[in-house]
N, C-alpha and C. Protein backbone atom coordinates (compact mmCIF):
# COMPACT_ATOMS: atom_id res chain seq x y z
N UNK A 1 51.74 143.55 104.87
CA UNK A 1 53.09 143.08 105.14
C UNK A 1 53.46 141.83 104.35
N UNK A 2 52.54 140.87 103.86
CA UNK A 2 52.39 139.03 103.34
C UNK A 2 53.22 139.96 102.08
N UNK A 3 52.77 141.22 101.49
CA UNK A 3 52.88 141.47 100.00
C UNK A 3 54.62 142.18 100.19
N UNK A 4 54.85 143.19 100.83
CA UNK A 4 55.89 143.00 101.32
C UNK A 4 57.28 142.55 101.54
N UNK A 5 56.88 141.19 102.21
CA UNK A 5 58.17 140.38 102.14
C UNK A 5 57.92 139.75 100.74
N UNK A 6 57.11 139.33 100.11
CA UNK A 6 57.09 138.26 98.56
C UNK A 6 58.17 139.36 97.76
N UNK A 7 57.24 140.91 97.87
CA UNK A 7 57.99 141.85 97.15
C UNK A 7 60.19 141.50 96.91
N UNK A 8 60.45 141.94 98.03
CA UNK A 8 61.55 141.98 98.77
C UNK A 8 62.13 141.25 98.59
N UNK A 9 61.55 139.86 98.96
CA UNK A 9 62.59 138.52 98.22
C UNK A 9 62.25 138.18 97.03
N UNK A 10 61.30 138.45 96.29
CA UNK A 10 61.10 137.46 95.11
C UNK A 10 62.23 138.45 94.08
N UNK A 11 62.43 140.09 94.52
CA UNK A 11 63.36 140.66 93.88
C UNK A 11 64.64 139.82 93.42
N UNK A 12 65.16 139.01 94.42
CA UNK A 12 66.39 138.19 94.55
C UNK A 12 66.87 137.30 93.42
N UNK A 13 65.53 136.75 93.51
CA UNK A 13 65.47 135.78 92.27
C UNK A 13 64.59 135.55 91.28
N UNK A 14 63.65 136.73 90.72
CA UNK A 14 62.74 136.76 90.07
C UNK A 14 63.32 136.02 88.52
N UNK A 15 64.41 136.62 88.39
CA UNK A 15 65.24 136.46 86.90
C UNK A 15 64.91 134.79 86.71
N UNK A 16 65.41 133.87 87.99
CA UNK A 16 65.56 132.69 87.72
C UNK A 16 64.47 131.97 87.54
N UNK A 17 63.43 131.88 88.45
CA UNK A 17 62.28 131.50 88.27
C UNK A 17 61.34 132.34 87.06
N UNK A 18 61.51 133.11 86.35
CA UNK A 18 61.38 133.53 85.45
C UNK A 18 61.45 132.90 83.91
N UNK A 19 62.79 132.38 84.28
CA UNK A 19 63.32 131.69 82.97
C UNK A 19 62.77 130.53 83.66
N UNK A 20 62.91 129.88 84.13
CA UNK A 20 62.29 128.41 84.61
C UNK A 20 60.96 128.57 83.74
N UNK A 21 60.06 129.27 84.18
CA UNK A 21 58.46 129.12 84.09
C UNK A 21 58.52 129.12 82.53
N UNK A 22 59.55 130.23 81.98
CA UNK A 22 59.11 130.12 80.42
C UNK A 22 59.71 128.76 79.89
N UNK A 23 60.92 128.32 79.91
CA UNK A 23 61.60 127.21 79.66
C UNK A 23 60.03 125.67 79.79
N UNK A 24 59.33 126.08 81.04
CA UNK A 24 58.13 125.07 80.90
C UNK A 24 57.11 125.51 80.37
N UNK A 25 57.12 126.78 79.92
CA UNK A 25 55.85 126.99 78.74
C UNK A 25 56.24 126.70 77.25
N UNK A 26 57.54 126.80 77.09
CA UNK A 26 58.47 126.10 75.86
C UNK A 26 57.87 124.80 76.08
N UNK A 27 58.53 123.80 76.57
CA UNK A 27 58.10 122.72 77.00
C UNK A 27 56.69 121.89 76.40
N UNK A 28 56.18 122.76 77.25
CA UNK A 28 54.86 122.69 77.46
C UNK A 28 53.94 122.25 75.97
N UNK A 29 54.05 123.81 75.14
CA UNK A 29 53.70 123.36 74.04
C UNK A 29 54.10 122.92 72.97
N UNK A 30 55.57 122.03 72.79
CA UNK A 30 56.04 120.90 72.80
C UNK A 30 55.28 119.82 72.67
N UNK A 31 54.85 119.33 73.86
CA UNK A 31 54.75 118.64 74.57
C UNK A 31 52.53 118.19 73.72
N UNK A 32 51.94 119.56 73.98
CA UNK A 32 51.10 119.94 73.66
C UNK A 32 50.59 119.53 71.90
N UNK A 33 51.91 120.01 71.17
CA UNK A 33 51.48 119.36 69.71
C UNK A 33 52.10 117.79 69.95
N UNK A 34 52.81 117.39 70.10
CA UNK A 34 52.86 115.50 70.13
C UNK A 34 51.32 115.08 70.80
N UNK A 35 51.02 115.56 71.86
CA UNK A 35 49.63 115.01 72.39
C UNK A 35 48.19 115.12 71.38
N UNK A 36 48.56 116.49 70.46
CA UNK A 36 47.42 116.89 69.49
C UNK A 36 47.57 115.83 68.17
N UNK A 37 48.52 115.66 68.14
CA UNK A 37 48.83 114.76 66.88
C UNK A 37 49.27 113.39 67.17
N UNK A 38 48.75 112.97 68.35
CA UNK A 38 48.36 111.63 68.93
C UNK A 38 47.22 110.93 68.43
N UNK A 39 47.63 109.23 68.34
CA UNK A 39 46.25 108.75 67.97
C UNK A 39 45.15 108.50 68.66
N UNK A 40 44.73 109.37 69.15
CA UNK A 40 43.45 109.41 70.50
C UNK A 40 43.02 107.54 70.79
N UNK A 41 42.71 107.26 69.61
CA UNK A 41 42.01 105.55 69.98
C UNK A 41 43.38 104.22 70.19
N UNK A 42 44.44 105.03 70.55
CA UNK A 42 45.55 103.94 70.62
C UNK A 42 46.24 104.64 72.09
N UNK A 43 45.36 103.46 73.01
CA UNK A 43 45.07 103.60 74.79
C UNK A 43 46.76 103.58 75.04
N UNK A 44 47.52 102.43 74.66
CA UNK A 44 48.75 102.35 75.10
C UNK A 44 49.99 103.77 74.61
N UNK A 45 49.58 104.14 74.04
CA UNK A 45 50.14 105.81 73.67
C UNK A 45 49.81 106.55 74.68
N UNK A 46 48.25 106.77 74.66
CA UNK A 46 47.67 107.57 75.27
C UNK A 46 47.72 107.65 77.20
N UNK A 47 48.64 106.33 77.40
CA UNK A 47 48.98 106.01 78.91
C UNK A 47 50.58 107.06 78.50
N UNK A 48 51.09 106.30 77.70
CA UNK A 48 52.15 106.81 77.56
C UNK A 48 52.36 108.30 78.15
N UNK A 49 51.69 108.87 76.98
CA UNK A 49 51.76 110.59 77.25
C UNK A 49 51.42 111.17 78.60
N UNK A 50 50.35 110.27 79.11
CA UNK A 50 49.89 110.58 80.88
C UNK A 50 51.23 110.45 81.61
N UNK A 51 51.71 109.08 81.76
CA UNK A 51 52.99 108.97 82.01
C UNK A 51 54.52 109.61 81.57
N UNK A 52 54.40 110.49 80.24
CA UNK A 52 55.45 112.03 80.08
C UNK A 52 55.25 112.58 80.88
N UNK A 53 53.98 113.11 80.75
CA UNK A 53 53.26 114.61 80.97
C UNK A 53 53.19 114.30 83.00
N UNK A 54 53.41 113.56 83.44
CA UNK A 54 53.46 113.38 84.60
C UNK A 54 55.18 113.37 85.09
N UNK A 55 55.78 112.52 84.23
CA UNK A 55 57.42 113.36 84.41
C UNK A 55 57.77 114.45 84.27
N UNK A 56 57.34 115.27 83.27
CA UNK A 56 57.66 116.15 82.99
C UNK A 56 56.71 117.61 83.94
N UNK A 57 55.86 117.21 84.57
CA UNK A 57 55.88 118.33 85.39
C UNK A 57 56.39 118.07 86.77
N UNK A 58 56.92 116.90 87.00
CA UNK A 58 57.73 116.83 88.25
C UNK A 58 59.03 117.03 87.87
N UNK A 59 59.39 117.08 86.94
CA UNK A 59 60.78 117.42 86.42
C UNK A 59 60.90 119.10 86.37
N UNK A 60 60.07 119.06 86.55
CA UNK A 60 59.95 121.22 86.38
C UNK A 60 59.75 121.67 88.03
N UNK A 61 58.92 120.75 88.66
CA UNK A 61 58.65 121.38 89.98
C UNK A 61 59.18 121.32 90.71
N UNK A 62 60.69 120.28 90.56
CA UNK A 62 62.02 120.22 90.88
C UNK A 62 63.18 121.76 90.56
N UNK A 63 62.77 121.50 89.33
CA UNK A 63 63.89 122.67 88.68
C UNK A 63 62.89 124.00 89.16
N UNK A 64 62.13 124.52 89.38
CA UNK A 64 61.41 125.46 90.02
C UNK A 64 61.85 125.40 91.45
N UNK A 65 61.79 124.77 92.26
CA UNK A 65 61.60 124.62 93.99
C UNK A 65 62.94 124.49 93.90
N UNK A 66 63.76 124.52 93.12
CA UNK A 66 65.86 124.22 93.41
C UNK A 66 65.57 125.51 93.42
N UNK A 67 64.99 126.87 92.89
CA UNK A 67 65.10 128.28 92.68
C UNK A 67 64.77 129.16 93.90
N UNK A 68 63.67 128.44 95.02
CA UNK A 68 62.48 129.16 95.51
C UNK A 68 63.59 128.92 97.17
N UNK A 69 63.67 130.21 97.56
CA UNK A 69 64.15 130.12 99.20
C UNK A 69 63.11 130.48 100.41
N UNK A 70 62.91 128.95 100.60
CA UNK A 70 61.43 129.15 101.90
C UNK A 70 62.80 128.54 102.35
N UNK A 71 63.03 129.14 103.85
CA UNK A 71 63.33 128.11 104.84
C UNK A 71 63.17 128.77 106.39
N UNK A 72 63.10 127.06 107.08
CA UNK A 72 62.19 127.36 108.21
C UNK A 72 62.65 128.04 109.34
N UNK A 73 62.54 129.30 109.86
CA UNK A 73 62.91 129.80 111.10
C UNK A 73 61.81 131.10 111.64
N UNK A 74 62.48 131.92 112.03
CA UNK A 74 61.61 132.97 112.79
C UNK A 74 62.04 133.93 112.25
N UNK A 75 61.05 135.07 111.59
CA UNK A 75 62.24 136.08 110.77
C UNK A 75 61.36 137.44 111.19
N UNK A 76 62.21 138.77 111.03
CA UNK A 76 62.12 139.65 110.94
C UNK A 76 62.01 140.69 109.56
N UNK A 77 61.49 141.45 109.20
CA UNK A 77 61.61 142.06 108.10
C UNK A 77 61.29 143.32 108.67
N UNK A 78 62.51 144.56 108.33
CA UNK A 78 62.25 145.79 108.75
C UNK A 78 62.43 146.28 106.85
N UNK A 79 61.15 147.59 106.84
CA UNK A 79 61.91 148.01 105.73
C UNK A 79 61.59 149.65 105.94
N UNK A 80 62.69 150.87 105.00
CA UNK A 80 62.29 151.93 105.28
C UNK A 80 61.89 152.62 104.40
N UNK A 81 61.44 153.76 103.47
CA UNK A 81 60.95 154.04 102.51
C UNK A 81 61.38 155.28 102.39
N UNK A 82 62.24 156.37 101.81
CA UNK A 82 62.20 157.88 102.01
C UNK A 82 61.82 158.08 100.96
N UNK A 83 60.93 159.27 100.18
CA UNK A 83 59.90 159.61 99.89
C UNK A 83 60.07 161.00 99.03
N UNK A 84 60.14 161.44 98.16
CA UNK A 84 59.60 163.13 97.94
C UNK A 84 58.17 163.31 97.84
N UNK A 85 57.19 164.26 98.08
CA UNK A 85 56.24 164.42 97.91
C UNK A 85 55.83 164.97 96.54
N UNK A 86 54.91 165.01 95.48
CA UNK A 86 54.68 164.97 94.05
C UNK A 86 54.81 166.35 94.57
N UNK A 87 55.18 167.06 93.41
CA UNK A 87 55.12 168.73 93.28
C UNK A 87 56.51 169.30 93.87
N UNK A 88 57.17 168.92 95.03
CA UNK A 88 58.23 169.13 95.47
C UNK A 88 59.54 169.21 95.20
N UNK A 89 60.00 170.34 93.95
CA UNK A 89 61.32 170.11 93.75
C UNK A 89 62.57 170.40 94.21
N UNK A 90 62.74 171.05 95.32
CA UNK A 90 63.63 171.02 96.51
C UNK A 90 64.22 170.36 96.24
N UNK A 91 66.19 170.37 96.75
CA UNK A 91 66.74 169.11 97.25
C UNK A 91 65.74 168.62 98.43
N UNK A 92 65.51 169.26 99.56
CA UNK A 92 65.45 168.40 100.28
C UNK A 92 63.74 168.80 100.83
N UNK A 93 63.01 169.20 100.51
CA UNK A 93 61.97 169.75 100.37
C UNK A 93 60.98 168.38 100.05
N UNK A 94 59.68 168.59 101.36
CA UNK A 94 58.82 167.36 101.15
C UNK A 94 59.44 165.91 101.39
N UNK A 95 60.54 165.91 101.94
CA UNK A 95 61.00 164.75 102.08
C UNK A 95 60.26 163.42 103.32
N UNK A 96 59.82 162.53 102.86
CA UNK A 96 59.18 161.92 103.94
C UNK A 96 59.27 160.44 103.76
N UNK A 97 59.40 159.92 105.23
CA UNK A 97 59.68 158.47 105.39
C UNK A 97 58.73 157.72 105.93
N UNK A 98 58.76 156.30 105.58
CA UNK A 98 57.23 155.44 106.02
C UNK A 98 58.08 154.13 106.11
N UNK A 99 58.07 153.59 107.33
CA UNK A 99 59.14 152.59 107.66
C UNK A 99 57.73 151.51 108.23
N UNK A 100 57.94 150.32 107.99
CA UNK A 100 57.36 148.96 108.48
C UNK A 100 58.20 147.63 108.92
N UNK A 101 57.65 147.13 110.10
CA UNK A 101 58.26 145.80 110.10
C UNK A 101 57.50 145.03 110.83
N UNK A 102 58.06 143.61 110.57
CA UNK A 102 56.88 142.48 110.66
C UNK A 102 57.78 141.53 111.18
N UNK A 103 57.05 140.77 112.09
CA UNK A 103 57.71 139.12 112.53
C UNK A 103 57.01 138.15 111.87
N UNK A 104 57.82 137.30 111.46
CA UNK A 104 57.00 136.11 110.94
C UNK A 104 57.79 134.71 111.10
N UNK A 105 56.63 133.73 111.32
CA UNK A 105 57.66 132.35 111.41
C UNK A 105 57.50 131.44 110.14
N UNK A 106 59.00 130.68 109.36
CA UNK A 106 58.25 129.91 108.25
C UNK A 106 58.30 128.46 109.74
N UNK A 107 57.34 127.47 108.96
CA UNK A 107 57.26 126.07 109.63
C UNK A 107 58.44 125.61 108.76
N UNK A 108 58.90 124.36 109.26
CA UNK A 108 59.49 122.82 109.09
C UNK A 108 59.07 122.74 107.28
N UNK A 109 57.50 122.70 107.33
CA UNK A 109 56.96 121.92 106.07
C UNK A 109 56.77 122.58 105.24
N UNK A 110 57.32 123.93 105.39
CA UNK A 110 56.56 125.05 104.30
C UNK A 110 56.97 124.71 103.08
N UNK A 111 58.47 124.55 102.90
CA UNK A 111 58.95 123.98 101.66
C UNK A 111 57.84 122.68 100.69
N UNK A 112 57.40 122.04 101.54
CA UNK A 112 56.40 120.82 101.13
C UNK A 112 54.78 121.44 100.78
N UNK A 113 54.75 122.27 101.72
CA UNK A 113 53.53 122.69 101.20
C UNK A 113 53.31 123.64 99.99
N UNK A 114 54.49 124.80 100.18
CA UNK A 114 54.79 125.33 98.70
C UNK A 114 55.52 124.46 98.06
N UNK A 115 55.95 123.63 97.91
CA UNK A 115 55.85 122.29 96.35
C UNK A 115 54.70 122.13 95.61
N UNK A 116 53.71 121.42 96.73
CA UNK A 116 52.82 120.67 96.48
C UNK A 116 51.59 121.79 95.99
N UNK A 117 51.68 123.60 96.22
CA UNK A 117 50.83 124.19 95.12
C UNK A 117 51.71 124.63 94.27
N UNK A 118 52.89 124.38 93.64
CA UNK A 118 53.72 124.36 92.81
C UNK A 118 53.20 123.31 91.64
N UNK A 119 53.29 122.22 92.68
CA UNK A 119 53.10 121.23 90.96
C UNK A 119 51.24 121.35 90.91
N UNK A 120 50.78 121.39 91.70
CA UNK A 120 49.35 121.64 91.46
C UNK A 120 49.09 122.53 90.42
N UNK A 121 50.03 124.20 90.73
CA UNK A 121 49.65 125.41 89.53
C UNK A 121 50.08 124.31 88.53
N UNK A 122 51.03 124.10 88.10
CA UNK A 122 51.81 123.31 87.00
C UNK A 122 51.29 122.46 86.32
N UNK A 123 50.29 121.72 87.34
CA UNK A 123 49.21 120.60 86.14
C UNK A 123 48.35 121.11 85.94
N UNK A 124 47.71 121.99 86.30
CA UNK A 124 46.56 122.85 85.99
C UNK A 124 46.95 123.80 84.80
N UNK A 125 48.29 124.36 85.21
CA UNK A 125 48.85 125.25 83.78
C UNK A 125 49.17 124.34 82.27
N UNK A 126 49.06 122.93 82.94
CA UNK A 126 48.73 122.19 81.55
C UNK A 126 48.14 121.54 81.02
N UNK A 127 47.30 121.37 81.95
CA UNK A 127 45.93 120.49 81.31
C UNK A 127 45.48 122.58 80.49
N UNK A 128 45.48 123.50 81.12
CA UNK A 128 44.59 124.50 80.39
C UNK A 128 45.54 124.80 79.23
N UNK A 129 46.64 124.60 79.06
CA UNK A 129 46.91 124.54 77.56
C UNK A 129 47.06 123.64 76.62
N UNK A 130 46.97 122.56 77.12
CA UNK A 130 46.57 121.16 76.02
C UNK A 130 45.50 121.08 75.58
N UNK A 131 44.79 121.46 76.75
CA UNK A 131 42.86 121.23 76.17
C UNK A 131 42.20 122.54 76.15
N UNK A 132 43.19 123.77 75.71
CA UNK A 132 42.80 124.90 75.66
C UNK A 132 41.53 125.92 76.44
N UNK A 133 41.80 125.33 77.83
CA UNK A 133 41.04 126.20 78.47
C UNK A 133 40.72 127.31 79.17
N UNK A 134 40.03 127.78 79.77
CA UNK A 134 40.55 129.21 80.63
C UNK A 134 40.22 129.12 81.97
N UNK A 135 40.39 128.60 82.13
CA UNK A 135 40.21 128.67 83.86
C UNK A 135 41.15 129.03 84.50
N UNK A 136 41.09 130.16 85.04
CA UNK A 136 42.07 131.09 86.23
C UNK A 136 42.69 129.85 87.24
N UNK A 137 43.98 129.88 87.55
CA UNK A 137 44.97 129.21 88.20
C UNK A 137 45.25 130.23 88.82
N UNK A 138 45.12 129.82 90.17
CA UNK A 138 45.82 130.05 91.51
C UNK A 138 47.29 130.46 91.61
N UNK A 139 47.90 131.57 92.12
CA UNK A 139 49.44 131.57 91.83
C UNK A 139 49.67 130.79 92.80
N UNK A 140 50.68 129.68 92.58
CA UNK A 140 51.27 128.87 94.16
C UNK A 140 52.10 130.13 95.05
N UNK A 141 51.72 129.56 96.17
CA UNK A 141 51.91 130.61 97.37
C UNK A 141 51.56 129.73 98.95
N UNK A 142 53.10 130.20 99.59
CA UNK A 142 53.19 129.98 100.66
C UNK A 142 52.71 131.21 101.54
N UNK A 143 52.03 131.36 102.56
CA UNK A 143 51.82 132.02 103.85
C UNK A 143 52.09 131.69 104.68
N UNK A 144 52.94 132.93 105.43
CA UNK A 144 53.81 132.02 107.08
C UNK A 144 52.58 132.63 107.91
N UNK A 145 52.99 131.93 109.16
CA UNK A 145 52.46 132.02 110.35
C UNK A 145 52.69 133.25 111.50
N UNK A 146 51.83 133.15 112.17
CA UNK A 146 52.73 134.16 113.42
C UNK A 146 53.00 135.24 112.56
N UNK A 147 52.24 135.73 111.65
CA UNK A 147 52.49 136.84 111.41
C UNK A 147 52.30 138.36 112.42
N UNK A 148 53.06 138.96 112.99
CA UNK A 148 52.57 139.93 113.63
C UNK A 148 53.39 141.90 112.79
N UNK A 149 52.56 142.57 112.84
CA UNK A 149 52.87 143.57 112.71
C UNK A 149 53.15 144.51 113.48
N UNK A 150 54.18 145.37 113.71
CA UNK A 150 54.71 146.14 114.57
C UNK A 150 53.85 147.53 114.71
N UNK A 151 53.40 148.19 115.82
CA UNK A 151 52.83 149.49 115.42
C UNK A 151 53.44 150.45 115.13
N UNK A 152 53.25 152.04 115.10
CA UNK A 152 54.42 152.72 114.17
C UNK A 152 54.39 153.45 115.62
């Protein structure tokens, strides 16, 4: 059901946060050649760029989280599914439905807590492309509570 509702809503606004993320991979490696073609042994630069590179991913995890709709209440999600079965070319032949629904509560803080693995993915998504590394990043992700599932 968690996969579900992400499905369902992230439909809404995938487009936007979409362009966001690339707009900060633009950015990014930008950002990435000034730091490469920095004078590593000249400290007061090298604060400098800590101090960009620290605006500039709170400046994104702003313009990201203006995109993202967590807000806090008690929600319902019904969804229904109608179906043909493979092989079945009938109009109406094999037709079949698979319906689910779920309660879930967001908290007060969810917004804060999905921020805060927002800018987390975000410095991690740039320290691994400045210093070219590979280490798998976490997708930021909120999970509500009180999740319960309905039986069929």
């Amino acid at each position: 059901p968690q996969r579900l509702v992400f499905v369902c809503e992230h439909d809404n606004y995938a487009d936007h946060t979409s362009q966001a993320f690339q707009q900060f991979q633009r950015k990014l490696l930008e950002f990435k050649e000034r730091y490469v073609n920095a004078d590593k042994t000249d400290n007061a630069l090298l604060a400098q760029l800590g101090s960009e590179f620290d605006l500039f991913i709170e400046a994104f995890t702003v313009q990201i989280m203006d995109r993202v709709q967590i807000e806090p209440g008690n929600y319902t999600l019904s969804i229904i599914v109608t179906y043909r079965q493979m092989g079945k070319f009938l109009p109406f032949a094999g037709l079949r439905t698979a319906d689910a629904k779920v309660d879930f509560t967001v908290e007060d803080y969810a917004r804060d807590l999905f921020r805060s693995s927002l800018r987390d993915n975000l410095v991690a998504r740039g320290r691994q492309v400045i210093f070219a590394t590979t280490n798998p990043i976490p997708a930021p992700q909120y999970i509500p509570t009180a999740i319960r599932e309905f039986p069929k």
